[in-house]
N, C-alpha and C. Protein backbone atom coordinates (compact mmCIF):
# COMPACT_ATOMS: atom_id res chain seq x y z
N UNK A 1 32.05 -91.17 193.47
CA UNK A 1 33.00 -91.62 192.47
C UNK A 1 32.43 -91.42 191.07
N UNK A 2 31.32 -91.55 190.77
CA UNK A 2 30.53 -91.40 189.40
C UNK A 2 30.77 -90.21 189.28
N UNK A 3 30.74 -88.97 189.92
CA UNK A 3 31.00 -87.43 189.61
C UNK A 3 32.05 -87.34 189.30
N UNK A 4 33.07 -87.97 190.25
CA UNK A 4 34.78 -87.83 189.25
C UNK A 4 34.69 -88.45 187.97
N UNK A 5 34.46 -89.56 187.91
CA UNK A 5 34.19 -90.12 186.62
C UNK A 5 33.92 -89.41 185.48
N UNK A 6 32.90 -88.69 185.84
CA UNK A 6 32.36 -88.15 184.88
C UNK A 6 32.88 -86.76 184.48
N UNK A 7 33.61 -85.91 185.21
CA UNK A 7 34.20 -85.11 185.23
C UNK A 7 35.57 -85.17 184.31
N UNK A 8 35.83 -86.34 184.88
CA UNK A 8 37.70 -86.66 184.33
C UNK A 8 37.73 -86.97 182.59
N UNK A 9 36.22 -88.03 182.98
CA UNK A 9 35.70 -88.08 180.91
C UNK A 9 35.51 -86.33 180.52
N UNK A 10 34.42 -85.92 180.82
CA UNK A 10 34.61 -84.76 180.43
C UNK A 10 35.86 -83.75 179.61
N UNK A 11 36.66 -83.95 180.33
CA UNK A 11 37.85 -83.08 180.61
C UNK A 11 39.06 -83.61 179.63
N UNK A 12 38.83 -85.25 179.48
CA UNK A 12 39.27 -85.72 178.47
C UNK A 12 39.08 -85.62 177.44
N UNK A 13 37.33 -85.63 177.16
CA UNK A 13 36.77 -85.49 175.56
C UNK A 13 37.53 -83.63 175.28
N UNK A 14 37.05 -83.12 176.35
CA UNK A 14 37.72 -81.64 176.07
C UNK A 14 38.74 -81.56 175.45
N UNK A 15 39.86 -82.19 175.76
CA UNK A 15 41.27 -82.18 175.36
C UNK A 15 41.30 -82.63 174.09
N UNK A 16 40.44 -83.67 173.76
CA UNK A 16 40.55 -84.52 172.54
C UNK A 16 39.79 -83.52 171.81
N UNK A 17 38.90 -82.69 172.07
CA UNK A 17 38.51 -81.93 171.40
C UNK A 17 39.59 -81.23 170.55
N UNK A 18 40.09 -80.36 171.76
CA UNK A 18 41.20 -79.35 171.27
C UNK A 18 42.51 -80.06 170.53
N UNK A 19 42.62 -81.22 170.74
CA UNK A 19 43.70 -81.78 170.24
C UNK A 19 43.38 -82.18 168.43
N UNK A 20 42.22 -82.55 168.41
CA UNK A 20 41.65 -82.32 167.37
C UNK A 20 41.85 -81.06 166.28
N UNK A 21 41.07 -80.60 167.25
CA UNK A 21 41.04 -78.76 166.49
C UNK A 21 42.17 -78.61 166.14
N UNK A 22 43.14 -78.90 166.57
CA UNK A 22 44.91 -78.51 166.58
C UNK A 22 45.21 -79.32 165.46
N UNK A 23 44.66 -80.23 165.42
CA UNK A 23 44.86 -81.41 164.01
C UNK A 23 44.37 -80.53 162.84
N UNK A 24 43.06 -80.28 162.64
CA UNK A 24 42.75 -79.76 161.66
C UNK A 24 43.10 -78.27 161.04
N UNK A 25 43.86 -77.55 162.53
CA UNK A 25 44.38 -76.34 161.83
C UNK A 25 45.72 -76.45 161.08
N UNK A 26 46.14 -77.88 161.70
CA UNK A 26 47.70 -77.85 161.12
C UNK A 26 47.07 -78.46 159.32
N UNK A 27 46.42 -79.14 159.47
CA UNK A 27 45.90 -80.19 158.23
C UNK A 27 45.56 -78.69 157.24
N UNK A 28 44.75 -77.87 157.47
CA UNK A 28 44.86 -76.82 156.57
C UNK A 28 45.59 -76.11 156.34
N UNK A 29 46.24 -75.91 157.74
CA UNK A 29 47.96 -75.06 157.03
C UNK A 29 48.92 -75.20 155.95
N UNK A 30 48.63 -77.05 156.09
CA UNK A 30 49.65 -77.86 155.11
C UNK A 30 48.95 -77.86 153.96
N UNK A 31 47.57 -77.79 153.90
CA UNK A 31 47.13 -78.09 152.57
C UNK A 31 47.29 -76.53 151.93
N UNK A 32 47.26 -75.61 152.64
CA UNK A 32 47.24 -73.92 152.13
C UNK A 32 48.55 -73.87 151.43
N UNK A 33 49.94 -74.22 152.08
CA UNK A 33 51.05 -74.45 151.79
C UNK A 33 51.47 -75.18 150.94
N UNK A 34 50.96 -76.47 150.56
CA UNK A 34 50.69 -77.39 149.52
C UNK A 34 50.19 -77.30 148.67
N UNK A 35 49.51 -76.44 148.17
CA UNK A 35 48.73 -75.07 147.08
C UNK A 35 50.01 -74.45 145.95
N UNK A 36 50.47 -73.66 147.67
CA UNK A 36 51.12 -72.62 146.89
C UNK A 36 52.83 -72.98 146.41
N UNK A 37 53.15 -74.14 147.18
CA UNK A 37 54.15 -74.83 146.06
C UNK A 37 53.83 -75.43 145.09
N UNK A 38 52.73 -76.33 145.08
CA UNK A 38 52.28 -76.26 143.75
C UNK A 38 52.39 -75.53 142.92
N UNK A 39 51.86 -74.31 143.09
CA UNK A 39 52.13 -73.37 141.98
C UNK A 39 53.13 -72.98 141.57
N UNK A 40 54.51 -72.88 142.83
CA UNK A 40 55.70 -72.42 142.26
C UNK A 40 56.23 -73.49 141.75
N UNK A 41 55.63 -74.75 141.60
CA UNK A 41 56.21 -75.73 140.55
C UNK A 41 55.96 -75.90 139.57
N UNK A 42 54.45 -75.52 139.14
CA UNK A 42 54.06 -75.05 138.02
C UNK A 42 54.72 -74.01 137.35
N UNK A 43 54.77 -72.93 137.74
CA UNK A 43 55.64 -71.75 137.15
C UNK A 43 56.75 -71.94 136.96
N UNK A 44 57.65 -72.76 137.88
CA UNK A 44 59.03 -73.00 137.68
C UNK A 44 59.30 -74.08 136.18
N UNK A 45 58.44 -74.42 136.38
CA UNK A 45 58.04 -75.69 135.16
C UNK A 45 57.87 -75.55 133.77
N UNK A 46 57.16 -74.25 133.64
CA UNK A 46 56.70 -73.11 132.44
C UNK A 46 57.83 -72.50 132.24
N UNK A 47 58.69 -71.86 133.56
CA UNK A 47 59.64 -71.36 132.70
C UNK A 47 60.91 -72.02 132.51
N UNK A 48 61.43 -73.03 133.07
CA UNK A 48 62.30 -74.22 132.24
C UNK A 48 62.06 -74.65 131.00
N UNK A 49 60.70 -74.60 130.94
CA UNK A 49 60.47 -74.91 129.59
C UNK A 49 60.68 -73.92 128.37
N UNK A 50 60.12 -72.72 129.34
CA UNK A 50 60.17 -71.80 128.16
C UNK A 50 61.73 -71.32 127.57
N UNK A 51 62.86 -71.64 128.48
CA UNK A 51 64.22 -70.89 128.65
C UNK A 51 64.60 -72.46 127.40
N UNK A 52 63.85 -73.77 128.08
CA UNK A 52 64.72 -74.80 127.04
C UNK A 52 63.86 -74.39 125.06
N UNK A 53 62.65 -73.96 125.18
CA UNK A 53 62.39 -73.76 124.04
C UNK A 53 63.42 -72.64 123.48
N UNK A 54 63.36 -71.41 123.79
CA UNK A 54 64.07 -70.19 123.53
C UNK A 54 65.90 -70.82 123.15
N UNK A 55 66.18 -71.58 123.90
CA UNK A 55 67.44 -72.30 123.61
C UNK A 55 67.72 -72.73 122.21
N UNK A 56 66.59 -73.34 122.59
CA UNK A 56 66.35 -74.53 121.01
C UNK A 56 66.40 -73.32 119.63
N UNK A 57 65.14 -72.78 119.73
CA UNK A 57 65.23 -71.88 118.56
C UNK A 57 66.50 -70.99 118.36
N UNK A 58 66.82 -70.50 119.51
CA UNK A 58 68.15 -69.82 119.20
C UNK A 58 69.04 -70.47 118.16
N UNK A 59 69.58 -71.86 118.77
CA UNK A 59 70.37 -72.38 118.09
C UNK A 59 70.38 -72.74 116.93
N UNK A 60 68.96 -73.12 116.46
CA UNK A 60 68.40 -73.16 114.60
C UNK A 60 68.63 -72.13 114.19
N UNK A 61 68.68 -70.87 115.11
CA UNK A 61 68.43 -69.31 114.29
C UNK A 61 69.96 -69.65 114.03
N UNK A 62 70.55 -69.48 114.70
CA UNK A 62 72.16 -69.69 114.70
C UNK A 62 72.60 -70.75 113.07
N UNK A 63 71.70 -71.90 113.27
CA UNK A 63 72.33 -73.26 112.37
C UNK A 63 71.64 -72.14 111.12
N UNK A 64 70.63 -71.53 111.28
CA UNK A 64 70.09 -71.51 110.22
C UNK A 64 71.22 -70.22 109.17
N UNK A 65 71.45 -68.83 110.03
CA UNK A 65 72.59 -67.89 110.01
C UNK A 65 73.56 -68.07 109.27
N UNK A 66 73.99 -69.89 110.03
CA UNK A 66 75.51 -69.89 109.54
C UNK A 66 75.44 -70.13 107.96
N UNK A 67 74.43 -71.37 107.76
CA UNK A 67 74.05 -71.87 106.51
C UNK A 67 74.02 -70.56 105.59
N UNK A 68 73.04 -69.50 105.87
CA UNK A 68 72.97 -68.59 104.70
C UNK A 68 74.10 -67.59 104.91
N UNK A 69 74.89 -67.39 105.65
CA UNK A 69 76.16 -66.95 105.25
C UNK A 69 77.21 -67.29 104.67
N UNK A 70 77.11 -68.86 104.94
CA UNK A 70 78.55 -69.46 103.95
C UNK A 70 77.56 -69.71 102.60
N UNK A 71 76.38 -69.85 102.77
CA UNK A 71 75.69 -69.89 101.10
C UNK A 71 76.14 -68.22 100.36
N UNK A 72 76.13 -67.12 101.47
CA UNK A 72 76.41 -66.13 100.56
C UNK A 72 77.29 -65.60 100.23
N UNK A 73 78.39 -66.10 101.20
CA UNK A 73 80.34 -65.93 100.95
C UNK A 73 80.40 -67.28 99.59
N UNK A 74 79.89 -68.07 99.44
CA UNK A 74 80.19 -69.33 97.95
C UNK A 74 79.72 -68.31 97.11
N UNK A 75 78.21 -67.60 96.75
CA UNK A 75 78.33 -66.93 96.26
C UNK A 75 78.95 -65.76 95.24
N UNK A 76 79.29 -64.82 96.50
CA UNK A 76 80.18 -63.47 96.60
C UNK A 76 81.59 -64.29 95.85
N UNK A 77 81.91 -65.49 96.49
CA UNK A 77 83.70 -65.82 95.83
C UNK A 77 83.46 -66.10 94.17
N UNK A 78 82.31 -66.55 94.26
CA UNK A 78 81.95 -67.54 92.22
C UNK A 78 81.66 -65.81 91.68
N UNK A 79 81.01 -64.58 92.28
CA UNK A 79 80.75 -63.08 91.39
C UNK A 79 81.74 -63.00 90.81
N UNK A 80 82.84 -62.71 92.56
CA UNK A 80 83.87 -62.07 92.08
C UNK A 80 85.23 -63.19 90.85
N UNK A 81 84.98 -64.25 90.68
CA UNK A 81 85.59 -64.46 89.83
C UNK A 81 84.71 -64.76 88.56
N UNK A 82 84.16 -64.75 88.32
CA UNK A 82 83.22 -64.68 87.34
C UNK A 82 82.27 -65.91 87.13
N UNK A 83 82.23 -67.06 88.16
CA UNK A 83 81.42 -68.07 87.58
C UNK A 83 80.35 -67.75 88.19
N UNK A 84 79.13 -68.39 87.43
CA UNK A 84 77.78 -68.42 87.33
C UNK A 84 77.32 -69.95 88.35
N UNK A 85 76.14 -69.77 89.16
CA UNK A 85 75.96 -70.72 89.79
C UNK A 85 75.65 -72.25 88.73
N UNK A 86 75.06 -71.54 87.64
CA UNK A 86 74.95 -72.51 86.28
C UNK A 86 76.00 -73.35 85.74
N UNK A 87 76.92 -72.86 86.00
CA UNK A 87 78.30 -73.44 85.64
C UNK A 87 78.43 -74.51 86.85
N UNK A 88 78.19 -73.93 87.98
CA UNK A 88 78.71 -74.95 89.39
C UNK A 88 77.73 -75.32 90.02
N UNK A 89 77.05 -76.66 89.82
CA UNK A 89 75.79 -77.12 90.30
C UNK A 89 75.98 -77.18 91.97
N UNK A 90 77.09 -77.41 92.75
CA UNK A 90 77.42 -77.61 93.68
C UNK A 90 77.41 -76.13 94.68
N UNK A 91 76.67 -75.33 94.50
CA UNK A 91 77.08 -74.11 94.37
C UNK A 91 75.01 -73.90 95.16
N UNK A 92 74.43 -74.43 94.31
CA UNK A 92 73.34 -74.17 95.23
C UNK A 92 72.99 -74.53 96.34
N UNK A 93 71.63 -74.25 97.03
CA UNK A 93 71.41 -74.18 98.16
C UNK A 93 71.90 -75.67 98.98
N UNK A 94 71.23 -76.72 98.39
CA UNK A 94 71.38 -78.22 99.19
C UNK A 94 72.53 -78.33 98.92
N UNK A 95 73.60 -77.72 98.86
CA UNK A 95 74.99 -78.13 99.27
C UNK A 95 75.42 -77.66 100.39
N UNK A 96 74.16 -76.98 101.17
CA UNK A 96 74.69 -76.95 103.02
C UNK A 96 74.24 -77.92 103.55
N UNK A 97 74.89 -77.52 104.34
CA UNK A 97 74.43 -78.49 105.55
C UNK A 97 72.69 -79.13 105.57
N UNK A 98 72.10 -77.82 106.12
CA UNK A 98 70.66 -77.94 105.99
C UNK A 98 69.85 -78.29 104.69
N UNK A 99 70.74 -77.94 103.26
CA UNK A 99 70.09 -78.06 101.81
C UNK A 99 70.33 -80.09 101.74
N UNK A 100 71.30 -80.47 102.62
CA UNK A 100 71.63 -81.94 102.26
C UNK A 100 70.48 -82.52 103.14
N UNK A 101 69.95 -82.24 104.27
CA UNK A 101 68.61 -82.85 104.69
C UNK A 101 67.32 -82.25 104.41
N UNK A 102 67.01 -81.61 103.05
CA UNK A 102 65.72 -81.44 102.93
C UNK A 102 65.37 -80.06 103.13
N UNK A 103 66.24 -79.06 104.13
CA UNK A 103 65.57 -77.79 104.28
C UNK A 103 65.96 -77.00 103.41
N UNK A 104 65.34 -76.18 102.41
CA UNK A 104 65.17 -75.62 101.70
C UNK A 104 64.95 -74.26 101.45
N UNK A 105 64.68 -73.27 100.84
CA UNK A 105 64.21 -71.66 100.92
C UNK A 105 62.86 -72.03 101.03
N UNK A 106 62.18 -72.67 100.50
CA UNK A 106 60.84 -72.86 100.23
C UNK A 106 60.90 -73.39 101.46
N UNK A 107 61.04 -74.44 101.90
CA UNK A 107 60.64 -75.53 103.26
C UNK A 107 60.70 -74.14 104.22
N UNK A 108 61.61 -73.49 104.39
CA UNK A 108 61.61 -72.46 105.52
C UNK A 108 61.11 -71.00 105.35
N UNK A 109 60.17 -71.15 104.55
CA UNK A 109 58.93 -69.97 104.43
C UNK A 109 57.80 -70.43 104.46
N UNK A 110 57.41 -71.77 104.10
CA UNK A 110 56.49 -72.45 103.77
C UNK A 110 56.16 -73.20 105.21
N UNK A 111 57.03 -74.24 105.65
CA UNK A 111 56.72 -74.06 107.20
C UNK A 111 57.22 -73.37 108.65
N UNK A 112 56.60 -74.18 109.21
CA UNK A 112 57.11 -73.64 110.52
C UNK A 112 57.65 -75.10 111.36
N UNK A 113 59.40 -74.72 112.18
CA UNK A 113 59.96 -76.02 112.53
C UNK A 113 59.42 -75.91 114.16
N UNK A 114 59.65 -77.27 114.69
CA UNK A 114 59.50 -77.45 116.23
C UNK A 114 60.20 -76.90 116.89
N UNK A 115 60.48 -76.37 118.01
CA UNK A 115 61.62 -75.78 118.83
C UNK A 115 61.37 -77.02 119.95
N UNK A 116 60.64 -78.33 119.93
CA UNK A 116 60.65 -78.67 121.22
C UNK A 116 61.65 -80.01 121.66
């Protein structure tokens, strides 16, 4: 009976062996796999960000566009009838949009705005 005994342990630790081994190949599979989504969450992450920055600036390029086009149609209308911006104080820049909070010709050569 001690020979079965000892046999049947045997045969058990064996199994537990392999059952083991089977543990740790899955445990690295998942961690190999757990890597590499990581990364595609990282990247996916970079470029959400980068598509919401590119957004952002667009749309200043846009705010910024509109501003110096209706600054240069007020303009073009005061040439063609003959007044001088001197005559019409209302007529310069901070009477846009952007000139009534501070941004300026100077402010927007001089710095640089956030896109974030």
């Amino acid at each position: 009976m001690d020979n079965y005994d000892t046999e049947n342990e045997e045969e058990r630790r064996e199994e537990i062996g392999k059952a083991l081994e089977w543990l740790r190949k899955e445990l690295l599979d998942m961690r190999a796999l757990d890597e590499v989504l990581a990364r595609k969450l990282i990247t996916l992450k970079y470029e959400i960000r980068q598509i919401k920055l590119q957004k952002s600036c667009d749309e200043h390029q846009d705010m910024l566009d509109d501003v110096r086009e209706e600054y240069e149609t007020q303009q073009t209308r005061h040439k063609i009838a003959g007044v001088t911006d001197a005559c019409i104080p209302h007529l310069t820049i901070n009477s846009t949009p952007l000139g009534q909070v501070g941004v300026t010709r100077m402010n927007l050569s001089a710095r640089r705005f956030s896109c974030c």
